[in-house]
Protein backbone atom coordinates (compact mmCIF):
# COMPACT_ATOMS: atom_id res chain seq x y z
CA UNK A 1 10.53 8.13 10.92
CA UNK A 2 7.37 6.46 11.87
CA UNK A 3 5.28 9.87 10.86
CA UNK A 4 6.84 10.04 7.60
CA UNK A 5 5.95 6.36 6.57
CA UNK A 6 2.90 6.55 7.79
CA UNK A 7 2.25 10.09 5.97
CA UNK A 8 3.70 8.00 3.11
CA UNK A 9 1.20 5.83 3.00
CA UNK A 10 -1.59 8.01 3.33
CA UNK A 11 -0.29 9.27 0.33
CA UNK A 12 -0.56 5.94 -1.32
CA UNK A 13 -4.09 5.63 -0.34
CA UNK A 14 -4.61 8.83 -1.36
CA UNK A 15 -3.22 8.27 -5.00
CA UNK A 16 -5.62 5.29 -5.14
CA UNK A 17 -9.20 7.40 -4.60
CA UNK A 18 -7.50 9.88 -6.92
CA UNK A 19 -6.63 8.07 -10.34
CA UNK A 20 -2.83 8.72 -9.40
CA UNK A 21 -2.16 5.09 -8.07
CA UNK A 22 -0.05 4.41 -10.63
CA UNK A 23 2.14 7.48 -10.76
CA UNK A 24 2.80 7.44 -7.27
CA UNK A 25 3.69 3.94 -7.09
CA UNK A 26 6.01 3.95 -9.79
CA UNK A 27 8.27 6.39 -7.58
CA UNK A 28 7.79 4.81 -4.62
CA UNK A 29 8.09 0.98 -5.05
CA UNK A 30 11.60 -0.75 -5.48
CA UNK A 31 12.34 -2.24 -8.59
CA UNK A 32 12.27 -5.68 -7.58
CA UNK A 33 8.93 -4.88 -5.13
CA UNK A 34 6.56 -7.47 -4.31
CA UNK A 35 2.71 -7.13 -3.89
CA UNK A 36 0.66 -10.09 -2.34
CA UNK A 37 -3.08 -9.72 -2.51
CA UNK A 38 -6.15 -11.93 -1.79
CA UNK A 39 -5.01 -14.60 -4.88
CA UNK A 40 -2.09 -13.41 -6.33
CA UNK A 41 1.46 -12.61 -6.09
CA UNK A 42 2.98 -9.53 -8.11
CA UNK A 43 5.78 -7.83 -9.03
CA UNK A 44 6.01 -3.70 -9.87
CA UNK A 45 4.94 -4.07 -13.53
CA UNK A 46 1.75 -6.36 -12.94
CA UNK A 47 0.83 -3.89 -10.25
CA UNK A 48 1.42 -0.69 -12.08
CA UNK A 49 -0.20 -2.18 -15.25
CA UNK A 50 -3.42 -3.25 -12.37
CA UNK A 51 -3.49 0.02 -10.85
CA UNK A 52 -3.59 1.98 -14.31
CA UNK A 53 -6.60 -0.32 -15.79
CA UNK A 54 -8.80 -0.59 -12.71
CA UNK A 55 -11.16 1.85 -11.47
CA UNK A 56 -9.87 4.27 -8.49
CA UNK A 57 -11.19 3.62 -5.15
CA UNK A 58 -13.91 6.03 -3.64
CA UNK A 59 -12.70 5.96 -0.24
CA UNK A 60 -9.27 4.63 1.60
CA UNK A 61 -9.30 5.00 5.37
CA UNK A 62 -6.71 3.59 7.59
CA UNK A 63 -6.98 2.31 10.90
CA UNK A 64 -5.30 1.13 14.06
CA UNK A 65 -1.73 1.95 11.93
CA UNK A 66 1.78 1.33 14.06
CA UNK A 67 4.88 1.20 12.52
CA UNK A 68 7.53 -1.33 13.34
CA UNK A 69 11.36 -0.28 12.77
CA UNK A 70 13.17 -3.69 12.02
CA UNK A 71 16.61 -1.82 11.59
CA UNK A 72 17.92 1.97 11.01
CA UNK A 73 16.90 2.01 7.09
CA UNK A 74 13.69 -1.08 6.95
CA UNK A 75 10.70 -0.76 8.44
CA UNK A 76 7.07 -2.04 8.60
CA UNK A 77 3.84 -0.19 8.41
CA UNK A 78 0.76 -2.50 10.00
CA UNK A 79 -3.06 -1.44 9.55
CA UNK A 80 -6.41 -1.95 8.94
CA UNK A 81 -7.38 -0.74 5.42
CA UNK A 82 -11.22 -0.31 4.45
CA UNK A 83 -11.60 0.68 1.30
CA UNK A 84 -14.99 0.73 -1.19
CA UNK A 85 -14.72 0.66 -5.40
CA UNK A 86 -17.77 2.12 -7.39
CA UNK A 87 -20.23 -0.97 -7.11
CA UNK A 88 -18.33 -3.69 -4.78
CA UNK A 89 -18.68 -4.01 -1.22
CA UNK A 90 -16.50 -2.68 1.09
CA UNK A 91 -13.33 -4.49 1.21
CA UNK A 92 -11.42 -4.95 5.20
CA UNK A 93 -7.84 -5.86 5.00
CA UNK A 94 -5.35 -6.34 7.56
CA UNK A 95 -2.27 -4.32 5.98
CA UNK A 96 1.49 -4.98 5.98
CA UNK A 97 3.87 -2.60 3.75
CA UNK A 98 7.40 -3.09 4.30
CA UNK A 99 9.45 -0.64 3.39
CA UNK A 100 13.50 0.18 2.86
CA UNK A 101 15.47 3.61 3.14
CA UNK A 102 17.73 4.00 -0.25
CA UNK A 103 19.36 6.75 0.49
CA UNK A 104 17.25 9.93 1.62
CA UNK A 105 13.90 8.35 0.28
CA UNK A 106 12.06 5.54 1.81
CA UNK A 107 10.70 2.79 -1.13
CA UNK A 108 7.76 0.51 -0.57
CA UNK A 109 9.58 -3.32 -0.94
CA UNK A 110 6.80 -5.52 -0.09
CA UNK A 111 3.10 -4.99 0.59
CA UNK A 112 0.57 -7.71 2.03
CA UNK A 113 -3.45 -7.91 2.15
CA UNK A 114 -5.05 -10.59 3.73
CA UNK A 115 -8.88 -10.02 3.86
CA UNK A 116 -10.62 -9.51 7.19
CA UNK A 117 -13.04 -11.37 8.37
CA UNK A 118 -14.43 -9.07 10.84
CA UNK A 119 -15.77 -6.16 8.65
């Protein structure tokens, strides 16, 4: 379990440096799915409507990633994300993606970035 939600969010990342964001996350978040980022709180429309007008990210690493199983079928996936867009400066996040097993597929819930201030 904690290798396949960790592959699954690779894949997110992925999707993100790839211009498939928004594709991927349409299959993967819950309907009601919450995102909270540095200034805002959204839900699965805002973000897929975000995702589809920004620009992908060049690079998406991961870092110093466990996964902690609250019960058989929820889970949370903790990290360090860096990440740099075409013409920003790198951005350092601490990570949190919490996500729920409905049925044989695990969904991506809730997902929270707070900025690091160590980069």
């Amino acid at each position: 379990m904690h290798e396949d939600l960790l592959a699954l969010e690779r894949k997110g990342t992925e999707a993100l440096t790839t211009g498939r964001g928004a594709a991927f996350y349409a299959e993967v978040l819950t309907d009601d799915a919450l995102m909270v980022v540095p200034g805002y709180v959204v839900d699965k429309a805002m973000f897929l409507a975000s995702v589809g007008s920004e620009s992908a990210w060049s690079s998406f690493a991961i870092e110093e990633a466990r996964v902690v199983q609250l019960t058989p079928v929820c889970a949370i996936v903790l990290y360090r994300g860096r990440g740099i867009r075409p013409g920003q400066e790198e951005y350092v996040a601490r990570i949190s993606s919490t996500y729920v097993k409905c049925g044989e597929a695990w969904k991506l819930a809730y997902h929270q970035q707070t900025p690091d201030p160590r980069p």
